[in-house]
C-alpha atoms as a PDB file:
ATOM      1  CA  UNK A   1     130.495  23.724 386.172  1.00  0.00           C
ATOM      2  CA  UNK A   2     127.666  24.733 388.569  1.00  0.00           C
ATOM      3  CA  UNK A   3     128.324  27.355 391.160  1.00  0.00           C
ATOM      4  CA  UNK A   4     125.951  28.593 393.462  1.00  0.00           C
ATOM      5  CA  UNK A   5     126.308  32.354 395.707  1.00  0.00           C
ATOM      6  CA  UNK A   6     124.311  34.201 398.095  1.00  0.00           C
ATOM      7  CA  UNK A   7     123.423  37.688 396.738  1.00  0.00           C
ATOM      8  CA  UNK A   8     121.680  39.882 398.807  1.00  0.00           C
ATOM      9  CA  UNK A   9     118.029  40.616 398.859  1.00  0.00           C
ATOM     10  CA  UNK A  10     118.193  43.848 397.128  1.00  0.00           C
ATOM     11  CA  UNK A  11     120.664  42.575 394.609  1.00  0.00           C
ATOM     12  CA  UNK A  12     118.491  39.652 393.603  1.00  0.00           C
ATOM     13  CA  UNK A  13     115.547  41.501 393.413  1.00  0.00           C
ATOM     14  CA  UNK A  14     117.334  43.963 390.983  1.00  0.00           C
ATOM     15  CA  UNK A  15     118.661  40.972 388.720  1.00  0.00           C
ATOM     16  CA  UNK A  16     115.299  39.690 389.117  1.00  0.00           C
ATOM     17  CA  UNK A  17     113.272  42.804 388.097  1.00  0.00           C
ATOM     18  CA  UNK A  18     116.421  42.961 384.734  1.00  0.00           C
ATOM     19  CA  UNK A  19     115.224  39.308 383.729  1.00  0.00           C
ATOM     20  CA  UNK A  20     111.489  39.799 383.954  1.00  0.00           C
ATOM     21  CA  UNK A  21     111.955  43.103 381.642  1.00  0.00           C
ATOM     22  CA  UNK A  22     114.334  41.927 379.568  1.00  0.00           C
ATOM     23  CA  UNK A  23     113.050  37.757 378.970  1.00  0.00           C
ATOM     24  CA  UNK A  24     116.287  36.951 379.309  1.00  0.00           C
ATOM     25  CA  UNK A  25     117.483  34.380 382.313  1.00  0.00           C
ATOM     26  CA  UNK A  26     119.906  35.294 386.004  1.00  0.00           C
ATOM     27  CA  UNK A  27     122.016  33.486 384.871  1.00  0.00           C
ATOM     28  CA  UNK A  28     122.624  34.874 381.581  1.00  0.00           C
ATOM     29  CA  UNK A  29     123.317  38.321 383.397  1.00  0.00           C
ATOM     30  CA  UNK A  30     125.269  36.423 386.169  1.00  0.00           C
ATOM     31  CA  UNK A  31     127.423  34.885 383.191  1.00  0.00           C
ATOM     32  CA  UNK A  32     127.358  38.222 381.401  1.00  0.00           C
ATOM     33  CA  UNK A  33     128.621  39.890 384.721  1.00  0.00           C
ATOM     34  CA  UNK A  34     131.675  37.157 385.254  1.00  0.00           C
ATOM     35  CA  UNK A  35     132.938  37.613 381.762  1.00  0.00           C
ATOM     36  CA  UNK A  36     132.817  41.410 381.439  1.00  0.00           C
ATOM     37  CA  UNK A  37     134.230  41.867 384.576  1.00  0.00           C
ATOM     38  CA  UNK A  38     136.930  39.180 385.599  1.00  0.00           C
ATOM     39  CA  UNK A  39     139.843  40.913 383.555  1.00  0.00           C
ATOM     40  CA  UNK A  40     139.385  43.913 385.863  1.00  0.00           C
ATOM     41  CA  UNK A  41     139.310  41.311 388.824  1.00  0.00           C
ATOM     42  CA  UNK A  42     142.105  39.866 387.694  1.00  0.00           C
ATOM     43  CA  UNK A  43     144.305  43.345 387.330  1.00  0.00           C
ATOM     44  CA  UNK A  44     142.985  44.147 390.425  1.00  0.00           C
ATOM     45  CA  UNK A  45     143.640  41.959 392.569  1.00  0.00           C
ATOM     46  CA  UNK A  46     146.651  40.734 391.403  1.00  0.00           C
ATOM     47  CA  UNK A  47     148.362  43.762 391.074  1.00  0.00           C
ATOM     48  CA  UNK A  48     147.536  44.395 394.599  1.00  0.00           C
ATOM     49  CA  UNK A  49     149.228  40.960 395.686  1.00  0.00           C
ATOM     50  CA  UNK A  50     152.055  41.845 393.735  1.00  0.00           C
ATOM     51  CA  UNK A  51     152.041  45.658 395.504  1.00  0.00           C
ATOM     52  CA  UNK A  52     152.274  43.667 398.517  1.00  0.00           C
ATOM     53  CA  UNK A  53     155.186  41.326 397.427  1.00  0.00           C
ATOM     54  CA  UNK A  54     157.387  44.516 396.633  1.00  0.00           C
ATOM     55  CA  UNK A  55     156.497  45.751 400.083  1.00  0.00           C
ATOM     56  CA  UNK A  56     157.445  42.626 401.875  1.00  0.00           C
ATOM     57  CA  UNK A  57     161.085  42.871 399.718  1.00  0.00           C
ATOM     58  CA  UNK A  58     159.806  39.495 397.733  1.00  0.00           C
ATOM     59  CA  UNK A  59     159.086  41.002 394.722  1.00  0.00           C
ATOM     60  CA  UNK A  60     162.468  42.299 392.555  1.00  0.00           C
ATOM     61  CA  UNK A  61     162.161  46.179 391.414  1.00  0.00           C
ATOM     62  CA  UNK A  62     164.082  48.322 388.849  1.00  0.00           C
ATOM     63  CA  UNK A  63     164.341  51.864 387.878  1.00  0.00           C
ATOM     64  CA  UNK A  64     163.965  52.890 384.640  1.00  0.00           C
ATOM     65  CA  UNK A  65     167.383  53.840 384.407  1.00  0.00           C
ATOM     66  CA  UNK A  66     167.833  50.511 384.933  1.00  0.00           C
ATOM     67  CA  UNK A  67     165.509  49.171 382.473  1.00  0.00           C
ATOM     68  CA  UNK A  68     166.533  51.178 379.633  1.00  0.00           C
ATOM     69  CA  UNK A  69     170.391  49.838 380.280  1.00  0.00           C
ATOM     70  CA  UNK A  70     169.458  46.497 380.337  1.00  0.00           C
ATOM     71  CA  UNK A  71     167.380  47.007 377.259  1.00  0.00           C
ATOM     72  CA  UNK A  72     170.406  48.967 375.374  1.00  0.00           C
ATOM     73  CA  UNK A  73     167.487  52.245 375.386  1.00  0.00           C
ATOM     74  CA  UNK A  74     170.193  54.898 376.897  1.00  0.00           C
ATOM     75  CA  UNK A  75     170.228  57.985 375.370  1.00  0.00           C
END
């Protein structure tokens, strides 16, 4: 699937400069960059949707007390 963004001069220049040195292509780094990092994305930003779920009462919450009863854990 082609994508295209907008990076910002400085940025560019700096993956530029990294593929020049290195022989290897943008897009390899761009590629490089979306698979290392989309996991912490992911965490990220989905843990803050779900932070904001709990605070709008739409998300369901229990304490551990809770949890360990339910799981049969109690001391």
């Amino acid at each position: 699937m082609a994508t295209s963004i907008r990076l910002d001069p400085e940025i560019e220049q700096r993956l530029d400069r990294l593929a020049v040195q290195t022989g290897r292509t943008k897009a390899y780094y761009l590629r490089e960059l979306i698979v290392n990092g989309i996991e912490d994305l992911e965490d990220f930003y989905l843990a803050d949707a779900t932070m904001e779920r709990v605070r709008k009462g739409k998300e369901n919450v229990f304490t551990l007390e809770e949890v360990e009863r339910n799981l049969g854990l109690e001391d």
